[in-house]
Structures are given as structure tokens and as C-alpha cells.
N, C-alpha and C. Protein backbone atom coordinates (compact mmCIF):
# COMPACT_ATOMS: atom_id res chain seq x y z
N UNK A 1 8.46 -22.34 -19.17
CA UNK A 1 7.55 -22.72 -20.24
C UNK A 1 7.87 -21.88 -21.47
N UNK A 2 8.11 -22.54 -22.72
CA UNK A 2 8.10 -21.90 -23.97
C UNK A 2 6.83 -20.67 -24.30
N UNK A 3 7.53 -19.89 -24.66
CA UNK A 3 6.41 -18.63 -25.58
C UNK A 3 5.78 -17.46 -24.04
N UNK A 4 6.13 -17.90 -22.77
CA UNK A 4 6.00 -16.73 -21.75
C UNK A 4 7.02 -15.62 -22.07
N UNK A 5 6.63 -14.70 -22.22
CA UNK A 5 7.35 -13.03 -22.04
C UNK A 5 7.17 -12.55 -20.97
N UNK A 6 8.22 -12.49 -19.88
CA UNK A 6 8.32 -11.64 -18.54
C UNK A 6 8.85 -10.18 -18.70
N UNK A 7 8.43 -9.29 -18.69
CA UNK A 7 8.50 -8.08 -18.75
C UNK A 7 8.91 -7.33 -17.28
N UNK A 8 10.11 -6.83 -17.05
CA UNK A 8 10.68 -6.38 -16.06
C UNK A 8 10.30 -6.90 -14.71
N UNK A 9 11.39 -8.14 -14.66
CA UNK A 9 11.18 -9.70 -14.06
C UNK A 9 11.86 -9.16 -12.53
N UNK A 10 11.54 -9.30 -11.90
CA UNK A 10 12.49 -9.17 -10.57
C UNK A 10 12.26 -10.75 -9.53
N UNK A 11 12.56 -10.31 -7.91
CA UNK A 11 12.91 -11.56 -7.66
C UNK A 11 11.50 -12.30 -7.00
N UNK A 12 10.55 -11.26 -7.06
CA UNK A 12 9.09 -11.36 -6.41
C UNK A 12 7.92 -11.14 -7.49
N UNK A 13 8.43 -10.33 -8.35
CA UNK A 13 7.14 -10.13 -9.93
C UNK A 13 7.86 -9.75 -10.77
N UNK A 14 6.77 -9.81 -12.02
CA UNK A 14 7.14 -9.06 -12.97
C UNK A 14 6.54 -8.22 -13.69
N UNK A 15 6.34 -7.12 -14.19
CA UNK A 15 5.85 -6.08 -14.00
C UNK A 15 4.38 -6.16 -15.24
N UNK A 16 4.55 -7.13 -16.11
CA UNK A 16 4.09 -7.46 -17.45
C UNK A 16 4.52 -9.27 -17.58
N UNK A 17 3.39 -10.52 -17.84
CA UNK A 17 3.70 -11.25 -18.55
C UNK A 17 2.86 -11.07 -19.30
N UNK A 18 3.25 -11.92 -20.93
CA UNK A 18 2.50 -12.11 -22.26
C UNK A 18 2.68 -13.28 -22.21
N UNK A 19 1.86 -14.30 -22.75
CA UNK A 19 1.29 -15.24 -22.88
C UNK A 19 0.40 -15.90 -23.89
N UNK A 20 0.73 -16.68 -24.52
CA UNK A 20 -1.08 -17.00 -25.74
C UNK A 20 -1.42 -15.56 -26.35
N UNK A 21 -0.85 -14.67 -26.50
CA UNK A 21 -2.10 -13.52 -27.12
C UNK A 21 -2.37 -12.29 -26.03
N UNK A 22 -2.41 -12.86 -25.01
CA UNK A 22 -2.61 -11.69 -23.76
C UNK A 22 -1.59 -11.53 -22.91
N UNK A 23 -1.65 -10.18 -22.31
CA UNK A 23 -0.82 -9.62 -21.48
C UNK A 23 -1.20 -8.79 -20.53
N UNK A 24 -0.99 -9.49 -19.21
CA UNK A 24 -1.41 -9.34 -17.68
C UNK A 24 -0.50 -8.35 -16.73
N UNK A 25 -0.63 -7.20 -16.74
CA UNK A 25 -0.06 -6.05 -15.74
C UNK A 25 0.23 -6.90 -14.27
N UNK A 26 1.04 -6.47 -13.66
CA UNK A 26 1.13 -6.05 -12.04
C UNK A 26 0.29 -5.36 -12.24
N UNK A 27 -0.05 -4.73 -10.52
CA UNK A 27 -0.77 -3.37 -10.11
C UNK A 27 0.44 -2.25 -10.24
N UNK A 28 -0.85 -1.29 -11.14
CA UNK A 28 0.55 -0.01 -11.31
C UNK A 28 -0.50 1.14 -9.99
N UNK A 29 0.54 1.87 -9.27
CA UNK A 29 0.29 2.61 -8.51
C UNK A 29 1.13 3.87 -8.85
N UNK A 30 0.89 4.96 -8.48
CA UNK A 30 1.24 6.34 -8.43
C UNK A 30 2.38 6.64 -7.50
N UNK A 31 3.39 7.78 -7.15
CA UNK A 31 3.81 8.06 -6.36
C UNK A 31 2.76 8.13 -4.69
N UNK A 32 3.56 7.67 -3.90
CA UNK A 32 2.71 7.77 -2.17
C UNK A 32 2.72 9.15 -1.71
N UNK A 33 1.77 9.46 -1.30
CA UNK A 33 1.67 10.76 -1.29
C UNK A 33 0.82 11.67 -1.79
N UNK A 34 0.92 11.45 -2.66
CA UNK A 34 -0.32 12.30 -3.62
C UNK A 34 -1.47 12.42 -3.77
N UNK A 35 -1.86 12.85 -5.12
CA UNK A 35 -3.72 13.12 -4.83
C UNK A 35 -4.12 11.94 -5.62
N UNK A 36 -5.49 11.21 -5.17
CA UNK A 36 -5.91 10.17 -6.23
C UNK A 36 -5.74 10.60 -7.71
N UNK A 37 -5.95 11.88 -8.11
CA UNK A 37 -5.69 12.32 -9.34
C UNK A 37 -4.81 11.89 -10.03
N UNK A 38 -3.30 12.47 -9.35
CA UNK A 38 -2.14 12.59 -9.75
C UNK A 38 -1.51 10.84 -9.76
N UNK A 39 -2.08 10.28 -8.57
CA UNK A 39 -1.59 9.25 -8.49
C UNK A 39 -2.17 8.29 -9.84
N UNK A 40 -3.55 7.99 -10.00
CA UNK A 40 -4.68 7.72 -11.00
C UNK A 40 -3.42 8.12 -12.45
N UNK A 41 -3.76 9.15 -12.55
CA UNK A 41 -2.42 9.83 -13.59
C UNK A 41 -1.39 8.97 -14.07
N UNK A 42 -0.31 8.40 -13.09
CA UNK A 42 0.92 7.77 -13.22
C UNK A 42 0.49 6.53 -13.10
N UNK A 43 -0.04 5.96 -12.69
CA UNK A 43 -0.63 4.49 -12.68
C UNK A 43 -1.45 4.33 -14.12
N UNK A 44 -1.83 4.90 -14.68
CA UNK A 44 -2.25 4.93 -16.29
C UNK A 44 -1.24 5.02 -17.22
N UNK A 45 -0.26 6.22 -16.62
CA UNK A 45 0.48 6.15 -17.53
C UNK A 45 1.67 4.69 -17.74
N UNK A 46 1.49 4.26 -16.63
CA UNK A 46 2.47 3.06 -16.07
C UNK A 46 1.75 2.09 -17.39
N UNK A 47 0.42 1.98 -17.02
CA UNK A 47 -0.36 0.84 -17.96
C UNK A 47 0.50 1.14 -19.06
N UNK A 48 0.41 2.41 -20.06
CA UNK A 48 0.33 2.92 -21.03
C UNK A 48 1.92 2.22 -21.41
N UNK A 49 2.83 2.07 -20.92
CA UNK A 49 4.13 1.99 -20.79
C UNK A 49 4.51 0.71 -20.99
N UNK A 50 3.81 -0.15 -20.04
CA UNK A 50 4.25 -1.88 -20.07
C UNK A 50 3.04 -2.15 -21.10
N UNK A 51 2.16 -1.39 -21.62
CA UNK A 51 1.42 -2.18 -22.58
C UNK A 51 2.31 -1.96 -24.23
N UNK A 52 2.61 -1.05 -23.88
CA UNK A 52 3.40 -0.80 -25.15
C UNK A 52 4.35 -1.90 -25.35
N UNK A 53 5.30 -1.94 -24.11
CA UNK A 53 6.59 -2.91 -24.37
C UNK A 53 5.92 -4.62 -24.24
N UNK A 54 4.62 -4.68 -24.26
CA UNK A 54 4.25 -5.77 -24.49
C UNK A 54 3.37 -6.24 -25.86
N UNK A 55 3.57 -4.89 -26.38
CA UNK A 55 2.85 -4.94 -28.01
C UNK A 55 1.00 -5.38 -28.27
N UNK A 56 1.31 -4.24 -27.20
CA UNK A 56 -0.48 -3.90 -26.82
C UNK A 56 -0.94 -2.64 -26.70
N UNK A 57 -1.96 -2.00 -26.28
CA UNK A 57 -1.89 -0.38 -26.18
C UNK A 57 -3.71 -0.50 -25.30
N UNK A 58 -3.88 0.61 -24.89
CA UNK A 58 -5.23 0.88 -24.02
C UNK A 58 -6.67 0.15 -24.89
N UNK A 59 -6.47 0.22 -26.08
CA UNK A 59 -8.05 -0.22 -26.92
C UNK A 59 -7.83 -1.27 -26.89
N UNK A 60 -6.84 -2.58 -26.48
CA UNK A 60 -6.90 -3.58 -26.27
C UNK A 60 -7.22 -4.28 -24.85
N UNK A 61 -7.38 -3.49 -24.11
CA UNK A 61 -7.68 -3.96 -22.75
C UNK A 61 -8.98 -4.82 -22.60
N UNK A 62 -8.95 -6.13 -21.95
CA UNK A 62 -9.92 -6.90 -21.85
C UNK A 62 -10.85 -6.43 -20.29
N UNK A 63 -9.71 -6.17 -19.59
CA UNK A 63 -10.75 -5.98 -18.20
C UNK A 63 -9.53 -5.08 -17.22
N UNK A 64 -10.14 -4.21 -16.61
CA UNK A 64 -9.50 -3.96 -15.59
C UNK A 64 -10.07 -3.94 -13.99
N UNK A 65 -9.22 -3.85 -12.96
CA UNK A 65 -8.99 -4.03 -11.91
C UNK A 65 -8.86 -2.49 -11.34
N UNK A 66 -9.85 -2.06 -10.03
CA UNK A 66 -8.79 -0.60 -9.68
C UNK A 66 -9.27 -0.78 -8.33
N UNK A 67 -8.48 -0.77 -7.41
CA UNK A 67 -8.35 -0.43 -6.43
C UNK A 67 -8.12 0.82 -5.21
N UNK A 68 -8.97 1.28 -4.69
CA UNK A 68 -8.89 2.49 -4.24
C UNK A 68 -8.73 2.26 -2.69
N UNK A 69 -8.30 2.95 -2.01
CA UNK A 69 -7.86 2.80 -0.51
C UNK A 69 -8.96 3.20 0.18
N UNK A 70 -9.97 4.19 -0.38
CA UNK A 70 -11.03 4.70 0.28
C UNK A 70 -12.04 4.94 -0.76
N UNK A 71 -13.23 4.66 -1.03
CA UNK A 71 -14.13 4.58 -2.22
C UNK A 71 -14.82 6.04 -2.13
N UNK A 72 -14.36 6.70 -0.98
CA UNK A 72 -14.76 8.19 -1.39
C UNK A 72 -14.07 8.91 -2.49
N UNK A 73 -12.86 8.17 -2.46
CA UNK A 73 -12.13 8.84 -3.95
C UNK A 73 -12.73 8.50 -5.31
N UNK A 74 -14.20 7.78 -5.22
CA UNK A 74 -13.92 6.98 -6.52
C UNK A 74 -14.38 8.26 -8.12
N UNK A 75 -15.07 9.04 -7.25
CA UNK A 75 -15.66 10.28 -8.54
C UNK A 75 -14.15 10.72 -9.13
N UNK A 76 -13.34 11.50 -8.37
CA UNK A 76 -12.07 11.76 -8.29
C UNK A 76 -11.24 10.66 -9.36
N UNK A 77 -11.26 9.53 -8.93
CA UNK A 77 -10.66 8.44 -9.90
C UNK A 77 -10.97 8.32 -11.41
N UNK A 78 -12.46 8.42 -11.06
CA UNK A 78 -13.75 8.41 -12.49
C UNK A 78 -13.23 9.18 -13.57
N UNK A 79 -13.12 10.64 -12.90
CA UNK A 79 -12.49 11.23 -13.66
C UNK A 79 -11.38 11.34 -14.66
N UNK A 80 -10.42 10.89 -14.14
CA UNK A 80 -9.01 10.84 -14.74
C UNK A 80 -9.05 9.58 -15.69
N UNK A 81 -9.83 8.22 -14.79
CA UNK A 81 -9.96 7.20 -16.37
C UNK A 81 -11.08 7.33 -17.19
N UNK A 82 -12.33 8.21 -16.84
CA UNK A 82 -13.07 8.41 -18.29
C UNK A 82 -12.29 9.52 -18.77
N UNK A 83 -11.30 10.23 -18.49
CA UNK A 83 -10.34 11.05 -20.16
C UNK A 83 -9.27 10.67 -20.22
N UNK A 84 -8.73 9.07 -20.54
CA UNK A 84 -7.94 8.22 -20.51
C UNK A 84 -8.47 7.04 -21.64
N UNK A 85 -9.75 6.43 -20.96
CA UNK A 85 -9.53 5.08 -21.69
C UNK A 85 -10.68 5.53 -22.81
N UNK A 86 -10.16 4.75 -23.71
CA UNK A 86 -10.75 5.30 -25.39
C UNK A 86 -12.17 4.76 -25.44
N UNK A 87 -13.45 5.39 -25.52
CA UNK A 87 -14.50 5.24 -25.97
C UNK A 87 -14.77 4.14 -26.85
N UNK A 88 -15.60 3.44 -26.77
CA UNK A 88 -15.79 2.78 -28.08
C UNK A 88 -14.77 1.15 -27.65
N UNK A 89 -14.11 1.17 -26.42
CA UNK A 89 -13.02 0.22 -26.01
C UNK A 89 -12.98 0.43 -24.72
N UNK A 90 -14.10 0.34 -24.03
CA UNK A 90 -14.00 0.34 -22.27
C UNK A 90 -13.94 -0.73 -21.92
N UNK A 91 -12.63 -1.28 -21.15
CA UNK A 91 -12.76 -2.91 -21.03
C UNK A 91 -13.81 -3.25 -20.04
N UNK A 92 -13.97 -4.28 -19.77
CA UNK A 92 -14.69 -4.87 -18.35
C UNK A 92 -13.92 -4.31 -17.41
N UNK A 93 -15.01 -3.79 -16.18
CA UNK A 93 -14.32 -3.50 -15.11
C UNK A 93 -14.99 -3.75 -13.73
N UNK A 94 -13.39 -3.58 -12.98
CA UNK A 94 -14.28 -3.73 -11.26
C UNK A 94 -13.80 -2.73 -10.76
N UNK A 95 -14.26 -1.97 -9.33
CA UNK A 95 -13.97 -1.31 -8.58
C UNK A 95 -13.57 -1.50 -7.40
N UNK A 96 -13.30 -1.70 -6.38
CA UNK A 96 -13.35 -2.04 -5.29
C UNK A 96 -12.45 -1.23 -3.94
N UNK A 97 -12.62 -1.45 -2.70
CA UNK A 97 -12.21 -0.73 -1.83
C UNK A 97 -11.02 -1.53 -0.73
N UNK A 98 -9.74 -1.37 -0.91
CA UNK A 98 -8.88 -1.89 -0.40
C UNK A 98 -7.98 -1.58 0.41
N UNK A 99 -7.17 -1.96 1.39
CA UNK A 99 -5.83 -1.93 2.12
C UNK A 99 -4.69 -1.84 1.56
N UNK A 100 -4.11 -0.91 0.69
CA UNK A 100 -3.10 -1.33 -0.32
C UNK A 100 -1.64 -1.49 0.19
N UNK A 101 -0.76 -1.60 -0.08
CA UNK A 101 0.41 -2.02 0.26
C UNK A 101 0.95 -1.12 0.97
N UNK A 102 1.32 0.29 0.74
CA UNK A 102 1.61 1.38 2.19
C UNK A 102 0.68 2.52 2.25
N UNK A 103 0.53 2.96 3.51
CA UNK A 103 -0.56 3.58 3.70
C UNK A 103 -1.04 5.08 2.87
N UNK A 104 0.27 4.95 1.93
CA UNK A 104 0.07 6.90 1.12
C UNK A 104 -0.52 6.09 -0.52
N UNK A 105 -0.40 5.09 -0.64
CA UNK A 105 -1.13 4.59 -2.12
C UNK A 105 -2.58 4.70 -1.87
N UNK A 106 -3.29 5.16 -2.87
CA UNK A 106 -4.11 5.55 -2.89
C UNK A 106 -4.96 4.76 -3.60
N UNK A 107 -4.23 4.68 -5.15
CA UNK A 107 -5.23 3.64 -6.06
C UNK A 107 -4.44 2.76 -6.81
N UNK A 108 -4.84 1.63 -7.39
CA UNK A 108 -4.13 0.69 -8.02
C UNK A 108 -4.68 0.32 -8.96
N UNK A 109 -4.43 0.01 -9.99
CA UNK A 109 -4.93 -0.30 -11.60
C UNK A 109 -4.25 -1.93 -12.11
N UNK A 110 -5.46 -2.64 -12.22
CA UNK A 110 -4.73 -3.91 -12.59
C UNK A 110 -5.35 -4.27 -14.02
N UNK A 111 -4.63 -4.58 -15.10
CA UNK A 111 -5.55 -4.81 -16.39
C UNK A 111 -4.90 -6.00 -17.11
N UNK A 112 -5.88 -6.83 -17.97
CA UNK A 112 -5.24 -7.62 -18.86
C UNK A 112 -5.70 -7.33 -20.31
N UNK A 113 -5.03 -7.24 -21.07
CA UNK A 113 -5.13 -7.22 -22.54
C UNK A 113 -4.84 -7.89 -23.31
N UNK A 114 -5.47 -8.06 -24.72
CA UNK A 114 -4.81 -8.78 -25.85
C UNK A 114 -3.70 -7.91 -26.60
N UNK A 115 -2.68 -8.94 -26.96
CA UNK A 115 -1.85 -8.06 -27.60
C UNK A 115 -2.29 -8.18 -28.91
N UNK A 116 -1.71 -6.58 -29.74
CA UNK A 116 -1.76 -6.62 -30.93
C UNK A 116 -1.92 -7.54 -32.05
């Protein structure tokens, strides 16, 4: 289809499409292993990364998605995205408690935004 932007396309996803105005993440996750913190950490910064190369940035976020493996982490999580996402531009959000893809991921961040 004319006017889709696939953003680091592989043979199962792609990491970023843009579309009409908006632009829809994969789930970004952290290194396996780690602390929800650290992981929380790199999975933001991941956002921070494909929103850019999709000509968007965090105050454009319409809604996000986060996924945590165990909802006891969620204060822990809280943390790291209230001194992350910009005040004044908190998208819609959900929380929820999931099975994630291998057993050391911890949390997952799914967001869609308007682009610039």
C-alpha cells in the first residue's frame, strides 16, 4: 500500500510502521536478565529511538501499552516512566500482567504516536 513506512522491516515485524500521521512501535523490551529498572530504562530508550526515526518524539505519544511479567514490579516500573515521559503529555495508558516472550523479560512497552 502507498504512503506505509516500515521501519526496520524483518521477516516476522517491523520494528516501527507510520501510516496516515501515526506511528505504531513493536514491543520494545530491555536486555533478559536484568532489573525491571534497567530493563524499563532500555525499552524507553528503544521508544525514544524508533520514534525519532519515525519523525515523532515522547510528547507525541497517543497511548501506551506496558507489560510486566509480574505486577509486583509495577512501583519499580512507575518509577523509571514517571522520570521519562514529559508532564503535561502523558499518553493514554494500560498496564497489565503478562507471559512475555522468554522467561528473563521483564517488561514491555508498546506505544502509538502521532508524528510530527
Amino acid at each position: 500500500m502507498a504512503g506505509i513506512k516500515r521501519i526496520e522491516s524483518g521477516a516476522r515485524m517491523s520494528g516501527a510502521v507510520v501510516y496516515n500521521g501515526l506511528v505504531w512501535l513493536a514491543g520494545q523490551v530491555g536486555t533478559p536478565g536484568e532489573s525491571v529498572t534497567v530493563q524499563t530504562q532500555a525499552a524507553l530508550a528503544e521508544v525514544d529511538r524508533l520514534l525519532a526515526e519515525a519523525g515523532s518524539d515522547k510528547e507525541h505519544i497517543l497511548s501506551a501499552q506496558i507489560w510486566l511479567a509480574d505486577m509486583a514490579d509495577f512501583a519499580e516500573m512507575n518509577a523509571v516512566w514517571d522520570a521519562w515521559v514529559p508532564q503535561g503529555h502523558t499518553p493514554a495508558r494500560a498496564t497489565g500482567e503478562a507471559k512475555l516472550a522468554a522467561p528473563n523479560y521483564l517488561v514491555e512497552v508498546i506505544v502509538t504516536a502521532a508524528v510530527k
